[in-house]
N, C-alpha and C. Protein backbone atom coordinates (compact mmCIF):
# COMPACT_ATOMS: atom_id res chain seq x y z
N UNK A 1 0.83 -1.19 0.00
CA UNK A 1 0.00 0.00 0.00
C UNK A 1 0.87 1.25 0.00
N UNK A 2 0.13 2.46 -0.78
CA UNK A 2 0.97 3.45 -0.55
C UNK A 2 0.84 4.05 1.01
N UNK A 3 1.79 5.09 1.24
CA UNK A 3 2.25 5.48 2.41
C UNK A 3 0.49 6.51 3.00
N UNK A 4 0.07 6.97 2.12
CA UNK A 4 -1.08 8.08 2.33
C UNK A 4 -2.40 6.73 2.93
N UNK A 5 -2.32 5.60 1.79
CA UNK A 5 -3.17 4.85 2.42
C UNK A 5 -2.88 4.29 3.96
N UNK A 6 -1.66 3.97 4.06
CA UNK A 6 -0.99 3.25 5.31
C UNK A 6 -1.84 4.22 6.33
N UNK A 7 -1.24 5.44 6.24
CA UNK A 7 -1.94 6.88 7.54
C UNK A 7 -3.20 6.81 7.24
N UNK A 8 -4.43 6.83 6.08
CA UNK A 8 -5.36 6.84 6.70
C UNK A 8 -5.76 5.67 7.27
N UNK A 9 -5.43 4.49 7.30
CA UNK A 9 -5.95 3.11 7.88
C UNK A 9 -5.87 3.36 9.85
N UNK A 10 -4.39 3.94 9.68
CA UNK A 10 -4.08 3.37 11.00
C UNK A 10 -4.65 5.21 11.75
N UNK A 11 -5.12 5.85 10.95
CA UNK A 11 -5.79 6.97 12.15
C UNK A 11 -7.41 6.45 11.29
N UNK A 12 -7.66 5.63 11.18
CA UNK A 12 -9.42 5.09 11.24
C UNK A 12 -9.42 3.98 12.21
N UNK A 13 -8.39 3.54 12.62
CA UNK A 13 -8.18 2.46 13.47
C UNK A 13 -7.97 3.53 14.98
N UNK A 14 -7.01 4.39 14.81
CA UNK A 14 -7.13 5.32 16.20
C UNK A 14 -8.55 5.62 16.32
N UNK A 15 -9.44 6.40 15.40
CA UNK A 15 -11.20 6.73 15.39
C UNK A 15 -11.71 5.58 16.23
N UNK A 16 -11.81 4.59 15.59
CA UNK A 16 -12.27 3.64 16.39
C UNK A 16 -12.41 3.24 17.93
N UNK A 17 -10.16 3.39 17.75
CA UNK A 17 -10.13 3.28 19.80
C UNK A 17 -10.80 4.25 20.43
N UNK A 18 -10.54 5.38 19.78
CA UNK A 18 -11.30 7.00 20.58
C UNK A 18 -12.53 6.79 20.77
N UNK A 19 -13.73 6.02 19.89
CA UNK A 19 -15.02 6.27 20.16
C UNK A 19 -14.87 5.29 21.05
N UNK A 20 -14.55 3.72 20.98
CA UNK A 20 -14.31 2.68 22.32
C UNK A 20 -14.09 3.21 23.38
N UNK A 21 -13.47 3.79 23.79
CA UNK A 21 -12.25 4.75 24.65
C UNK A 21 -13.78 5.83 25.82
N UNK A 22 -13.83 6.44 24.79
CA UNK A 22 -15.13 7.70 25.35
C UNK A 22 -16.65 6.86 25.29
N UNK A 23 -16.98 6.41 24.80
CA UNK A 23 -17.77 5.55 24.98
C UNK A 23 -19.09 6.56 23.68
N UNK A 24 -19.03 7.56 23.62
CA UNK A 24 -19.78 8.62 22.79
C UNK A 24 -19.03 9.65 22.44
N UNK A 25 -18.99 10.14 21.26
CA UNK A 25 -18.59 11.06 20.87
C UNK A 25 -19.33 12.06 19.55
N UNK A 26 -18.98 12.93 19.21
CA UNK A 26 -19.36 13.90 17.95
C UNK A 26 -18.62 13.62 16.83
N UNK A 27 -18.85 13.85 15.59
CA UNK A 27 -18.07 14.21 14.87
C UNK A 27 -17.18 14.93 15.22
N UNK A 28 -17.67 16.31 15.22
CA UNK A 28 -15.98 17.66 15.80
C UNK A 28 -15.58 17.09 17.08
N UNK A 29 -15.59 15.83 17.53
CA UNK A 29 -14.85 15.24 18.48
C UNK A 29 -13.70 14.49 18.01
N UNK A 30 -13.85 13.37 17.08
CA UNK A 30 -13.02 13.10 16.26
C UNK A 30 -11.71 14.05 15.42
N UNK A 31 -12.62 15.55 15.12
CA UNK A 31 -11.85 16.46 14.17
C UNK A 31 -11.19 16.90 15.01
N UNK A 32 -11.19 17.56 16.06
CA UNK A 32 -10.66 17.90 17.12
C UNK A 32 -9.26 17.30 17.33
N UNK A 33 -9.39 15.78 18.06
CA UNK A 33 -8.76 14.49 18.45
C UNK A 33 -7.67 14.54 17.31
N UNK A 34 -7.90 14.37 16.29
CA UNK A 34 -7.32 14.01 15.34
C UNK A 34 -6.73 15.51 14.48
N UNK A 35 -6.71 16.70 14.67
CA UNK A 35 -6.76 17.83 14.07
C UNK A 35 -7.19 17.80 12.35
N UNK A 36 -8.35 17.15 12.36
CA UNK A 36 -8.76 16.67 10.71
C UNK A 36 -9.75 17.85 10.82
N UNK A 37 -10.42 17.86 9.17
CA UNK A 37 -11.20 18.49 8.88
C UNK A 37 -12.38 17.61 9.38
N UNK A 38 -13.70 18.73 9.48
CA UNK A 38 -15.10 17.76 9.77
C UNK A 38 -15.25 16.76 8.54
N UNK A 39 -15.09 17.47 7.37
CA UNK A 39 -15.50 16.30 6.61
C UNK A 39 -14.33 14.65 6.31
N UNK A 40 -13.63 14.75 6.77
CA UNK A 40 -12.39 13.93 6.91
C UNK A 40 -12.69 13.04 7.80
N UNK A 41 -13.16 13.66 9.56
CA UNK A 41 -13.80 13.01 10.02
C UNK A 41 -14.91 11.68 9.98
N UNK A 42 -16.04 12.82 8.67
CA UNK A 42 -17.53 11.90 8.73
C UNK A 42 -17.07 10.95 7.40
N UNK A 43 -16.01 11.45 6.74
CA UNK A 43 -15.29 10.03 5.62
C UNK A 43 -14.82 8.99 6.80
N UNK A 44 -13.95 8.76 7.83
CA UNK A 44 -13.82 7.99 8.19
C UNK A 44 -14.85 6.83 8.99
N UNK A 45 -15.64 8.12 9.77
CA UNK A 45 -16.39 7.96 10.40
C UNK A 45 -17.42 6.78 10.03
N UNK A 46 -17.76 7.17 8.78
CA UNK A 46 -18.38 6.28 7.30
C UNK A 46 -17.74 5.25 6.83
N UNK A 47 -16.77 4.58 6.85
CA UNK A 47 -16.18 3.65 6.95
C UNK A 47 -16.50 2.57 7.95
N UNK A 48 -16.16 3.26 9.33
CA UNK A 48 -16.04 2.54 9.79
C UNK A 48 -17.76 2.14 10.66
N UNK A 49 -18.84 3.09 10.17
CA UNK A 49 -20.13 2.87 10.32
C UNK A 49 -20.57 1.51 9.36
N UNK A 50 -19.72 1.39 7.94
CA UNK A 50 -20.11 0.99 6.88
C UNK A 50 -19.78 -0.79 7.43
N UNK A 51 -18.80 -0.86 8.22
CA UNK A 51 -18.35 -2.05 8.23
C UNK A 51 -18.97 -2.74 9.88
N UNK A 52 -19.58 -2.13 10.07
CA UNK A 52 -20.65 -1.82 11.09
C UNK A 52 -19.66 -2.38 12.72
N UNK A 53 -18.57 -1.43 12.67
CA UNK A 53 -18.47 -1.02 14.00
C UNK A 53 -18.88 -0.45 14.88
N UNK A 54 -19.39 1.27 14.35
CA UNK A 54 -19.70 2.12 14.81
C UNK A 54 -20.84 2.38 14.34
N UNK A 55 -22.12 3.26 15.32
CA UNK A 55 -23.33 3.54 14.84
C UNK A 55 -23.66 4.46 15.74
N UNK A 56 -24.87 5.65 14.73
CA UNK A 56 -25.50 6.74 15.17
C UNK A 56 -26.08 6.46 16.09
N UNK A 57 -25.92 6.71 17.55
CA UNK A 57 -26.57 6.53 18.46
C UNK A 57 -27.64 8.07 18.43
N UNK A 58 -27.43 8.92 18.43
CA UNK A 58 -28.23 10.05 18.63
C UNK A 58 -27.36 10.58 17.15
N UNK A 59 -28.18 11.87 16.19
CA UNK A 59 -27.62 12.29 15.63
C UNK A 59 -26.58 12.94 15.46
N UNK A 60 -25.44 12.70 14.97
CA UNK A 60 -23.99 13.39 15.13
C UNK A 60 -23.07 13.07 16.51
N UNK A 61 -24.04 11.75 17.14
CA UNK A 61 -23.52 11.10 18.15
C UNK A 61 -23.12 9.39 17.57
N UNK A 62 -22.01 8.81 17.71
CA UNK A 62 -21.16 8.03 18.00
C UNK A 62 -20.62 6.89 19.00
N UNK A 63 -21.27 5.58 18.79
CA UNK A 63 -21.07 4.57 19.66
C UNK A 63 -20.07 4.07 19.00
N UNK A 64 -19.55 2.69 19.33
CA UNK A 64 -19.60 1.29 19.06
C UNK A 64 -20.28 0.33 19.07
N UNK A 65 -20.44 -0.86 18.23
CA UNK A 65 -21.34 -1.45 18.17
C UNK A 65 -20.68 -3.09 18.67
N UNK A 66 -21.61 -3.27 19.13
CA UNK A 66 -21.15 -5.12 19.91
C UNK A 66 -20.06 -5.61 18.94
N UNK A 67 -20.09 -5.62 17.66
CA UNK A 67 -19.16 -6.17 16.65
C UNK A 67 -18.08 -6.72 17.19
N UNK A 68 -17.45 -8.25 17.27
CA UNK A 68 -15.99 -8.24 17.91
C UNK A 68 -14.91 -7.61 17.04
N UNK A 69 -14.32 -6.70 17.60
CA UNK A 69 -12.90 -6.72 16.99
C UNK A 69 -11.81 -7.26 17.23
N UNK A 70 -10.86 -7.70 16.39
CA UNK A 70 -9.44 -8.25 16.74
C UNK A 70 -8.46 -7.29 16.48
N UNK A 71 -7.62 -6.38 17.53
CA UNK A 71 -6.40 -5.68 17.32
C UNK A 71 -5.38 -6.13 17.10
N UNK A 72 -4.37 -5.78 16.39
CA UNK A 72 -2.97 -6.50 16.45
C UNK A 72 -2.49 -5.69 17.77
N UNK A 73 -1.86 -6.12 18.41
CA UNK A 73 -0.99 -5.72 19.54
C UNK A 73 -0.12 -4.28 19.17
């Protein structure tokens, strides 16, 4: 993979721990966290909704979803 793909994988994989982590979050929580743009954010964000980790708990609010995940160490 190229190097641009490598960084966005492994800060959609940080998104992830952060919403695990806080248990709820915002979008401009993520943008914030991460100093991304909002829409950079709701691209990742969308990903990782898509593969159904994460889900709209309230609008522009941010869970995790039971899904197991496996981390590499």
């Amino acid at each position: 993979m190229n190097p641009a793909t490598d960084r966005m994988l492994i800060r959609i994989k940080d998104v992830y721990l952060f919403i695990r982590d806080n248990g709820k979050v915002t979008t401009e929580d993520v943008a914030e966290e991460f100093n991304i743009s909002s829409r950079t954010a709701q691209r990742d964000l969308n990903v990782l909704e898509y593969n159904e980790l994460i889900k709209n708990s309230v609008r522009g609010e941010w869970i995790t979803t039971s899904k197991k995940v496996k981390l590499p160490s």
